[in-house]
C-alpha atoms as a PDB file:
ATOM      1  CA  UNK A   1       0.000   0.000   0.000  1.00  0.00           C
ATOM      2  CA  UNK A   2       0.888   3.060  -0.803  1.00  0.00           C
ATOM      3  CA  UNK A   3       1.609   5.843   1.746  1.00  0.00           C
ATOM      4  CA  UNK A   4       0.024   9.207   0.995  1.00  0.00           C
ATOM      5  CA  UNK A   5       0.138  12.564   2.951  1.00  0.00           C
ATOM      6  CA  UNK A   6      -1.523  16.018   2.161  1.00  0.00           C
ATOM      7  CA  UNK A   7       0.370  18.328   3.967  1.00  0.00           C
ATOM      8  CA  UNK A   8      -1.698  21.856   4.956  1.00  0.00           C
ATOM      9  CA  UNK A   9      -4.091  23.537   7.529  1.00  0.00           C
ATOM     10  CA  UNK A  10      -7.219  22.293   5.969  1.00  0.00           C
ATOM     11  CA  UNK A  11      -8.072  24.727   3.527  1.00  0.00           C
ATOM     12  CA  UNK A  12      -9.973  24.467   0.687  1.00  0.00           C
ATOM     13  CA  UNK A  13      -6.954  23.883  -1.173  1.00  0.00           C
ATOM     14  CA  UNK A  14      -5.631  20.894   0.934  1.00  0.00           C
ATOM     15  CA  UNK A  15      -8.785  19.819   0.576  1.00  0.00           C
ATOM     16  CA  UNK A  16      -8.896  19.916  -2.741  1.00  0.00           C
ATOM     17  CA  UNK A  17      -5.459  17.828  -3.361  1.00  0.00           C
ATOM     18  CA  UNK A  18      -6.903  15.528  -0.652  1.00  0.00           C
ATOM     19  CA  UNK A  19      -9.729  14.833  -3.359  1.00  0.00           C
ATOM     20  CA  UNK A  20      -7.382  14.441  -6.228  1.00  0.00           C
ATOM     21  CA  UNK A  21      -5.157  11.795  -4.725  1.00  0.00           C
ATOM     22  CA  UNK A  22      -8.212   9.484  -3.872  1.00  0.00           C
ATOM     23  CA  UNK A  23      -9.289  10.410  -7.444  1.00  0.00           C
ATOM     24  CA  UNK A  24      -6.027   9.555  -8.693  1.00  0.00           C
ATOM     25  CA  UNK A  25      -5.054   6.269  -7.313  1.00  0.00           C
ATOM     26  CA  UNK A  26      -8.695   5.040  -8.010  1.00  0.00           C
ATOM     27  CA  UNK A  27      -7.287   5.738 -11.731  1.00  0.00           C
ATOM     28  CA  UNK A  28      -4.062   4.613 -11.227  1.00  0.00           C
ATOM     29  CA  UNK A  29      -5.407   1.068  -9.993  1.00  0.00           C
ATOM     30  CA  UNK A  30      -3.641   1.180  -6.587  1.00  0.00           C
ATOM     31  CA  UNK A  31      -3.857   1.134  -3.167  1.00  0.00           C
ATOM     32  CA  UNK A  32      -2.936   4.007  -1.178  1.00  0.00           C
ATOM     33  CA  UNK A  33      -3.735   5.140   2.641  1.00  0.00           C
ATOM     34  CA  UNK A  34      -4.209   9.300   2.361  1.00  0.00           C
ATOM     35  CA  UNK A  35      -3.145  11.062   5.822  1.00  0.00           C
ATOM     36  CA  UNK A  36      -3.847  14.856   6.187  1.00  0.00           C
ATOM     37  CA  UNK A  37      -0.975  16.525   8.031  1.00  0.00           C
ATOM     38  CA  UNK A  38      -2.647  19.284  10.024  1.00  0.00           C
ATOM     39  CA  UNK A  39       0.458  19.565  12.783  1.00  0.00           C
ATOM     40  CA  UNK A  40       3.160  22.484  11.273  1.00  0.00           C
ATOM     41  CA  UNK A  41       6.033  21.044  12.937  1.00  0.00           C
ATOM     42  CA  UNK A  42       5.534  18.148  11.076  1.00  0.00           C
ATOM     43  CA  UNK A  43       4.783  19.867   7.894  1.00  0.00           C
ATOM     44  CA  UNK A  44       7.929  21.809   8.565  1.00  0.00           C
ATOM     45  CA  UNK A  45       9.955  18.319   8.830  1.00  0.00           C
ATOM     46  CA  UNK A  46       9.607  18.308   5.079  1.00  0.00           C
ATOM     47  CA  UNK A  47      11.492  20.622   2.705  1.00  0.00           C
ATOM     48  CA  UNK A  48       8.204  22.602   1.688  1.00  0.00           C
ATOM     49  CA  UNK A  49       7.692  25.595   0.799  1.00  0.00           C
ATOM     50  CA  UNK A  50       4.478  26.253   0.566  1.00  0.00           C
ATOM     51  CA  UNK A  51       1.140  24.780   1.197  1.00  0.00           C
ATOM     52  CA  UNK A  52      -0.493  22.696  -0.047  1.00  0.00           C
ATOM     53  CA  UNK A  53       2.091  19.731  -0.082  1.00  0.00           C
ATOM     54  CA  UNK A  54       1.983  15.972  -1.101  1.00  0.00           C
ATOM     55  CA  UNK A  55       3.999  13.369   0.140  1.00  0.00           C
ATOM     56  CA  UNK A  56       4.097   9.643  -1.484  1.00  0.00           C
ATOM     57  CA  UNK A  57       6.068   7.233   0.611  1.00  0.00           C
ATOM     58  CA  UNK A  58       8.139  10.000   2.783  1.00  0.00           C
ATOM     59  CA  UNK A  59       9.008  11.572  -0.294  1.00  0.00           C
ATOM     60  CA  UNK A  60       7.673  15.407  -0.921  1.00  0.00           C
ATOM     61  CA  UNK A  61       6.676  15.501  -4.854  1.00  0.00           C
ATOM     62  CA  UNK A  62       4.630  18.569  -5.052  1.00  0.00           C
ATOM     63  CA  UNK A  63       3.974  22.154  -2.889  1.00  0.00           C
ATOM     64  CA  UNK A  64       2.746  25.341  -3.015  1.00  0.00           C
ATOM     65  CA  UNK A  65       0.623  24.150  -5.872  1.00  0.00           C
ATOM     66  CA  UNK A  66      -2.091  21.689  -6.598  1.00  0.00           C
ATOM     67  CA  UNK A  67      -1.136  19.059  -9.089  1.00  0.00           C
ATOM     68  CA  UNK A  68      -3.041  17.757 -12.077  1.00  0.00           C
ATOM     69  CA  UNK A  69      -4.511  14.349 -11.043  1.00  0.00           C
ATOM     70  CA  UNK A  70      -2.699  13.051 -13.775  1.00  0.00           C
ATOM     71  CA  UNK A  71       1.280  14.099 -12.367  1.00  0.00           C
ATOM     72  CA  UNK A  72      -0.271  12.382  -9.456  1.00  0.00           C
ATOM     73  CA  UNK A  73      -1.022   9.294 -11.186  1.00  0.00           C
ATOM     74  CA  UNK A  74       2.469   9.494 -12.855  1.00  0.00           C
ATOM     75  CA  UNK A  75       4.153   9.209  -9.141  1.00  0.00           C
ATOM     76  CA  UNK A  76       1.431   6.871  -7.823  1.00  0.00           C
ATOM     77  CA  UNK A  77       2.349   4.280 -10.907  1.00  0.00           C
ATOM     78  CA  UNK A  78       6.362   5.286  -9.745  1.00  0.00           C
ATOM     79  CA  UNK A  79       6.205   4.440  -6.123  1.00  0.00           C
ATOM     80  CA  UNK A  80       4.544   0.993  -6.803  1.00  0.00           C
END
C-alpha cells in the first residue's frame, strides 16, 4: 500500500489535493492510505515551501501548488 500525505491547515486547497489523490489512485489502480498533516512542525519536517504539499512514501513531490490528477497518477504508478 501506498503511503500518501496532504500536507496543509485544511483549507480548501488541501482539501482539494486531498480529493485528487483518492481520485487519482482510483485511476491509477492502486492502493494508497491518504493522511492529512494538520500539525506544522511536522509539515515543517519536510522541505516545503508552501502549502499545499503531497507526500508519497516520505518523499515530498509537489507544494505550493495543486497538481493535475494526472502528475499524481504518474508518481502513484512510480512508487509501486
Amino acid at each position: 500500500m501506498i503511503e500518501v500525505k496532504v500536507l496543509g491547515p485544511g483549507c480548501a486547497r488541501c482539501k482539494r489535493l486531498e480529493q485528487l489523490a483518492h481520485e487519482a489512485a482510483t485511476q491509477a489502480g492502486v492502493e494508497v492510505n491518504v493522511t492529512h498533516v494538520h500539525d506544522m512542525a511536522a509539515i515543517l519536517a519536510y522541505p516545503i515551501v508552501s502549502t499545499p504539499g503531497l507526500v508519497i512514501n516520505e518523499k515530498l513531490v509537489s507544494s505550493a501548488r495543486i497538481p493535475q490528477k494526472d502528475e499524481i497518477v504518474a508518481w502513484l504508478k512510480e512508487a509501486v
